[in-house]
N, C-alpha and C. Protein backbone atom coordinates (compact mmCIF):
# COMPACT_ATOMS: atom_id res chain seq x y z
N UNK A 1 104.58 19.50 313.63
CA UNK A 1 104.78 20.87 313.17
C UNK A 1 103.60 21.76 313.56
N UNK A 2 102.75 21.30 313.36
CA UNK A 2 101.33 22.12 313.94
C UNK A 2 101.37 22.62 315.18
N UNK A 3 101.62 21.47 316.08
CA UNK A 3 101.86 21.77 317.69
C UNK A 3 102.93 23.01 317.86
N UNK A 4 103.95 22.84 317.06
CA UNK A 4 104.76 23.80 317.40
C UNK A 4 104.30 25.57 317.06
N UNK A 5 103.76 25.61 315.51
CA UNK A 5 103.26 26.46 314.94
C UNK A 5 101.93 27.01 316.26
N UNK A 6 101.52 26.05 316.54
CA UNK A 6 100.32 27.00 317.63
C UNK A 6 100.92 27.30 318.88
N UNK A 7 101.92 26.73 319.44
CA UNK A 7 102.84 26.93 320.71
C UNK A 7 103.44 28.44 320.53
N UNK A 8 104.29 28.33 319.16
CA UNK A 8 104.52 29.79 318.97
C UNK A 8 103.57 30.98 318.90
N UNK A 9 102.26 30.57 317.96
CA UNK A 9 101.51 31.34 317.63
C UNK A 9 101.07 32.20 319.35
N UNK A 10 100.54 30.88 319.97
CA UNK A 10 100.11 31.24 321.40
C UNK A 10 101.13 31.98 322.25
N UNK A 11 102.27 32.07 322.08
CA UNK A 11 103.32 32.46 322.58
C UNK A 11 103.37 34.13 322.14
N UNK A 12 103.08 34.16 321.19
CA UNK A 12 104.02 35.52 320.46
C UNK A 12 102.30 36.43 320.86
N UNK A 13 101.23 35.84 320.95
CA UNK A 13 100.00 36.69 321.23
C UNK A 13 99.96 36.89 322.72
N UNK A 14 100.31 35.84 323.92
CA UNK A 14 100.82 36.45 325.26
C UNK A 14 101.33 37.02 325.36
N UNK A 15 102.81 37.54 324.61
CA UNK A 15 103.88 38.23 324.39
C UNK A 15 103.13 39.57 324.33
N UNK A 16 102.39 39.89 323.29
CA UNK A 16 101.55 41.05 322.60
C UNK A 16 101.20 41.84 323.45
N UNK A 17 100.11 40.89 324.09
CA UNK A 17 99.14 41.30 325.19
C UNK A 17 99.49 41.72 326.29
N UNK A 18 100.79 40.93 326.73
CA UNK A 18 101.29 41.35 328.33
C UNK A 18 102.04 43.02 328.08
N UNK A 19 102.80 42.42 326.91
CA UNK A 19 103.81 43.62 326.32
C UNK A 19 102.86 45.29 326.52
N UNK A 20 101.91 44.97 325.98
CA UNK A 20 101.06 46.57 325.80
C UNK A 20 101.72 47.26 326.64
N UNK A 21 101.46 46.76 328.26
CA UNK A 21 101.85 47.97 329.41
C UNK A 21 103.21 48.81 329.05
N UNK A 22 104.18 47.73 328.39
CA UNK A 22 105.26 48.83 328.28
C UNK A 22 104.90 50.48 327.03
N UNK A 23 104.04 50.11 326.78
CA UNK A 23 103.79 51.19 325.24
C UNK A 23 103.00 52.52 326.32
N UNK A 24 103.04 52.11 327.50
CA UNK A 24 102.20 53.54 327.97
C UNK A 24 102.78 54.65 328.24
N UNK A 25 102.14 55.55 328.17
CA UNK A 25 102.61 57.23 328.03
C UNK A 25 103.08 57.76 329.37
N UNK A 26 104.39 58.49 329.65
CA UNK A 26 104.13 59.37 330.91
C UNK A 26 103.48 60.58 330.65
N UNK A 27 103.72 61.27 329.50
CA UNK A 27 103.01 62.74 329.76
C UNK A 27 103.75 63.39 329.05
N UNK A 28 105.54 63.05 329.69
CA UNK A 28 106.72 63.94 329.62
C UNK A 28 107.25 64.08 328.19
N UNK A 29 107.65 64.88 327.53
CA UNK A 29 108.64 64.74 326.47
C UNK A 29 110.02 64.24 326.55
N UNK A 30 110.30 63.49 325.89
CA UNK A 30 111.92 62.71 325.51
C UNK A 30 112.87 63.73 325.46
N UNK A 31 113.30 63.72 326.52
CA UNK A 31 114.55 64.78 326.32
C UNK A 31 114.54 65.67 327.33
N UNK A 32 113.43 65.80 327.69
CA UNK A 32 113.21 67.22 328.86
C UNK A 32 113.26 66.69 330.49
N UNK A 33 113.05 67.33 331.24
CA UNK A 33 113.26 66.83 332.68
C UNK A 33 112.16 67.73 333.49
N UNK A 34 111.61 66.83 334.15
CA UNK A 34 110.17 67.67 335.15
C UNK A 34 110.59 68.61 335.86
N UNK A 35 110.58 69.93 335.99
CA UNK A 35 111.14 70.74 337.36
C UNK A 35 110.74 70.31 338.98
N UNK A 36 111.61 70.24 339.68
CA UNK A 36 111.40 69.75 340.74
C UNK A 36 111.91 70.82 341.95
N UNK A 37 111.06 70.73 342.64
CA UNK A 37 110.67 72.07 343.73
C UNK A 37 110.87 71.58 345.06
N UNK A 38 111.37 70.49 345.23
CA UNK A 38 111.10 70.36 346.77
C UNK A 38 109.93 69.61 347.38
N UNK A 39 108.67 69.83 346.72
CA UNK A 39 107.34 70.41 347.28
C UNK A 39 107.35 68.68 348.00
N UNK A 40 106.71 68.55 348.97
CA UNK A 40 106.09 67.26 349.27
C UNK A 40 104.86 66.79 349.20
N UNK A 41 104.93 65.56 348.19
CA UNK A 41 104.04 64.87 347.33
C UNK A 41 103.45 63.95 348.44
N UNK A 42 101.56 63.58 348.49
CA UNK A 42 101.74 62.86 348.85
C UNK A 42 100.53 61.87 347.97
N UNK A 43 100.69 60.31 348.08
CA UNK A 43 100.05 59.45 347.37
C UNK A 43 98.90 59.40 347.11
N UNK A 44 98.51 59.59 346.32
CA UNK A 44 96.71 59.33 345.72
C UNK A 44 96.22 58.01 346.48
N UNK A 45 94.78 58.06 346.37
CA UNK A 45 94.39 57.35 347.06
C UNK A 45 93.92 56.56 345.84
N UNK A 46 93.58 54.88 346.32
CA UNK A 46 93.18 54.11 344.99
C UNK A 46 94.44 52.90 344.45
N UNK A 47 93.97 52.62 343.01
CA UNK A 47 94.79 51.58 342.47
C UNK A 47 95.47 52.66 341.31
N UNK A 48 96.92 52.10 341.45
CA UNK A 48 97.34 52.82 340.68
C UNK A 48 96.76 52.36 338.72
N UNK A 49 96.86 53.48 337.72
CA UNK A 49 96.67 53.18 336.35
C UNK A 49 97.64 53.16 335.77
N UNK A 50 97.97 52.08 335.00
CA UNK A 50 98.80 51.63 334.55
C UNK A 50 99.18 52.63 332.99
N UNK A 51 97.82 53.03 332.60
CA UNK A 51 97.81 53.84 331.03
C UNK A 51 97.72 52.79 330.17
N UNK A 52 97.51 51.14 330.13
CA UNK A 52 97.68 50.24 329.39
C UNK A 52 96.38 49.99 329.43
N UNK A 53 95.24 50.00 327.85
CA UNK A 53 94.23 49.60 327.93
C UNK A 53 94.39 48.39 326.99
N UNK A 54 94.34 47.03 327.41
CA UNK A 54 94.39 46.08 326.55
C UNK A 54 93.07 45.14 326.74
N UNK A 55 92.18 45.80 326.63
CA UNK A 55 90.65 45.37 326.31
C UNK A 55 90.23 44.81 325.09
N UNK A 56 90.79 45.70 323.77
CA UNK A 56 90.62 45.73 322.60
C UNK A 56 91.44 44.15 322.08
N UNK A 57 92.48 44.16 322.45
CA UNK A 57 93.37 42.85 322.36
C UNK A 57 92.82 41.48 323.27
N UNK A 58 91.96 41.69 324.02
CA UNK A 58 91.67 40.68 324.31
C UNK A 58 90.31 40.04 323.40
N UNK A 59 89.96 40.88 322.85
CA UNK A 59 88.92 40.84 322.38
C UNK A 59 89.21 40.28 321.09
N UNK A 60 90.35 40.45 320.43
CA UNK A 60 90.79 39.99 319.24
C UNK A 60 91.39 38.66 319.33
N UNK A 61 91.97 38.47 320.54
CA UNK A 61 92.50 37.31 320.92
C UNK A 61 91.70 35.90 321.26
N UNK A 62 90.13 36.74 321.25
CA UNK A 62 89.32 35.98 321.17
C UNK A 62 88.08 35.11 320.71
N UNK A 63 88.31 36.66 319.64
CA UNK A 63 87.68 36.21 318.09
C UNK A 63 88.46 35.28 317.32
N UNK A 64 89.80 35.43 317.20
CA UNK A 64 90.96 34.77 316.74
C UNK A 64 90.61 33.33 317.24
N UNK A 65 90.41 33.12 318.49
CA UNK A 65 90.43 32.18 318.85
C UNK A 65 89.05 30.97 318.76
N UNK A 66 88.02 31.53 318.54
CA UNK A 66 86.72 31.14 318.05
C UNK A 66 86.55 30.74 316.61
N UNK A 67 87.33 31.63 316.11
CA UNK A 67 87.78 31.48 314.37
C UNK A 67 88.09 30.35 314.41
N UNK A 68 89.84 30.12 315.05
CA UNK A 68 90.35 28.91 314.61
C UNK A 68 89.62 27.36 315.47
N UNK A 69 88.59 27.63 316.23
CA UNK A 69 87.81 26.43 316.60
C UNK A 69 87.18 26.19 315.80
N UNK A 70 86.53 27.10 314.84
CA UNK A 70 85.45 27.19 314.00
C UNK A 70 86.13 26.21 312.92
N UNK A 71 86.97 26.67 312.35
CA UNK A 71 87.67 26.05 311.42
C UNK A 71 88.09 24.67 311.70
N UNK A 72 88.76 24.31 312.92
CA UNK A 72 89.04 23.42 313.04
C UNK A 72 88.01 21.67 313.29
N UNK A 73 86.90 22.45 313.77
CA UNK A 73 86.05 21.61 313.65
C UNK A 73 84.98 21.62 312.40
N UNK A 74 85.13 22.49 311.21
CA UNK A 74 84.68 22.59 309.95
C UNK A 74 86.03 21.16 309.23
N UNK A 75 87.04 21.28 309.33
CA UNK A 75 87.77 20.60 308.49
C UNK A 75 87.60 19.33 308.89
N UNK A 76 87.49 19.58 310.19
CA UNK A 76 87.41 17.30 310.89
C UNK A 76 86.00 16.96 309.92
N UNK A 77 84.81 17.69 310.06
CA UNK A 77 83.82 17.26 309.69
C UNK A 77 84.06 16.58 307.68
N UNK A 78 84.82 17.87 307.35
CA UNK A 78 84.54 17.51 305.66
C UNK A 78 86.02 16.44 305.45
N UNK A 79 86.85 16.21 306.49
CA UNK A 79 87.62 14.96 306.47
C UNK A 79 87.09 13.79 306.60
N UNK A 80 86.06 13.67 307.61
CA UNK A 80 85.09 12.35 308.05
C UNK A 80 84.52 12.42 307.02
N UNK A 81 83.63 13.44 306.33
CA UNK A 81 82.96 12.84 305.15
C UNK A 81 83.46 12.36 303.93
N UNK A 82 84.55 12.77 303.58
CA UNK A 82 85.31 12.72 302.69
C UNK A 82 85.77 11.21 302.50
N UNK A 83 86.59 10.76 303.64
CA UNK A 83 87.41 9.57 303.49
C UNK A 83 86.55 8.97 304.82
């Protein structure tokens, strides 16, 4: 049960993390439509930005994850002493 519980756990926090990009902004309002002129556009130079800053989430993902080492090797220890 454990294995599974962290399979999911690990699962649903990749999920999180990858997911962000969809939450990014165009600019535009819901409902409205950009006026369009004809004009010819041409490509910026560079990497495109995605608008997805998931810095902050990795960062949690990795405190999270230090936590539960922490813990996990706190409980082996007071199990060995214990029994």
């Amino acid at each position: 049960m454990r294995k599974v519980a962290l399979a999911a756990g690990s699962a649903f926090a990749y999920l999180l993390v990858t997911a962000t990009t969809a939450f990014a902004d165009s600019g535009i309002a819901p409902g409205t439509q950009p006026p369009v002129r004809g004009d010819i556009v041409t490509p910026p130079d560079g990497t495109a930005f995605t608008g997805a800053n998931i810095a902050i989430w990795l960062v949690a993902i990795a405190a999270l994850v230090v936590v539960g080492a922490t813990l996990l090797v706190v409980s082996k220890r007071r199990a060995a002493s214990v029994g």
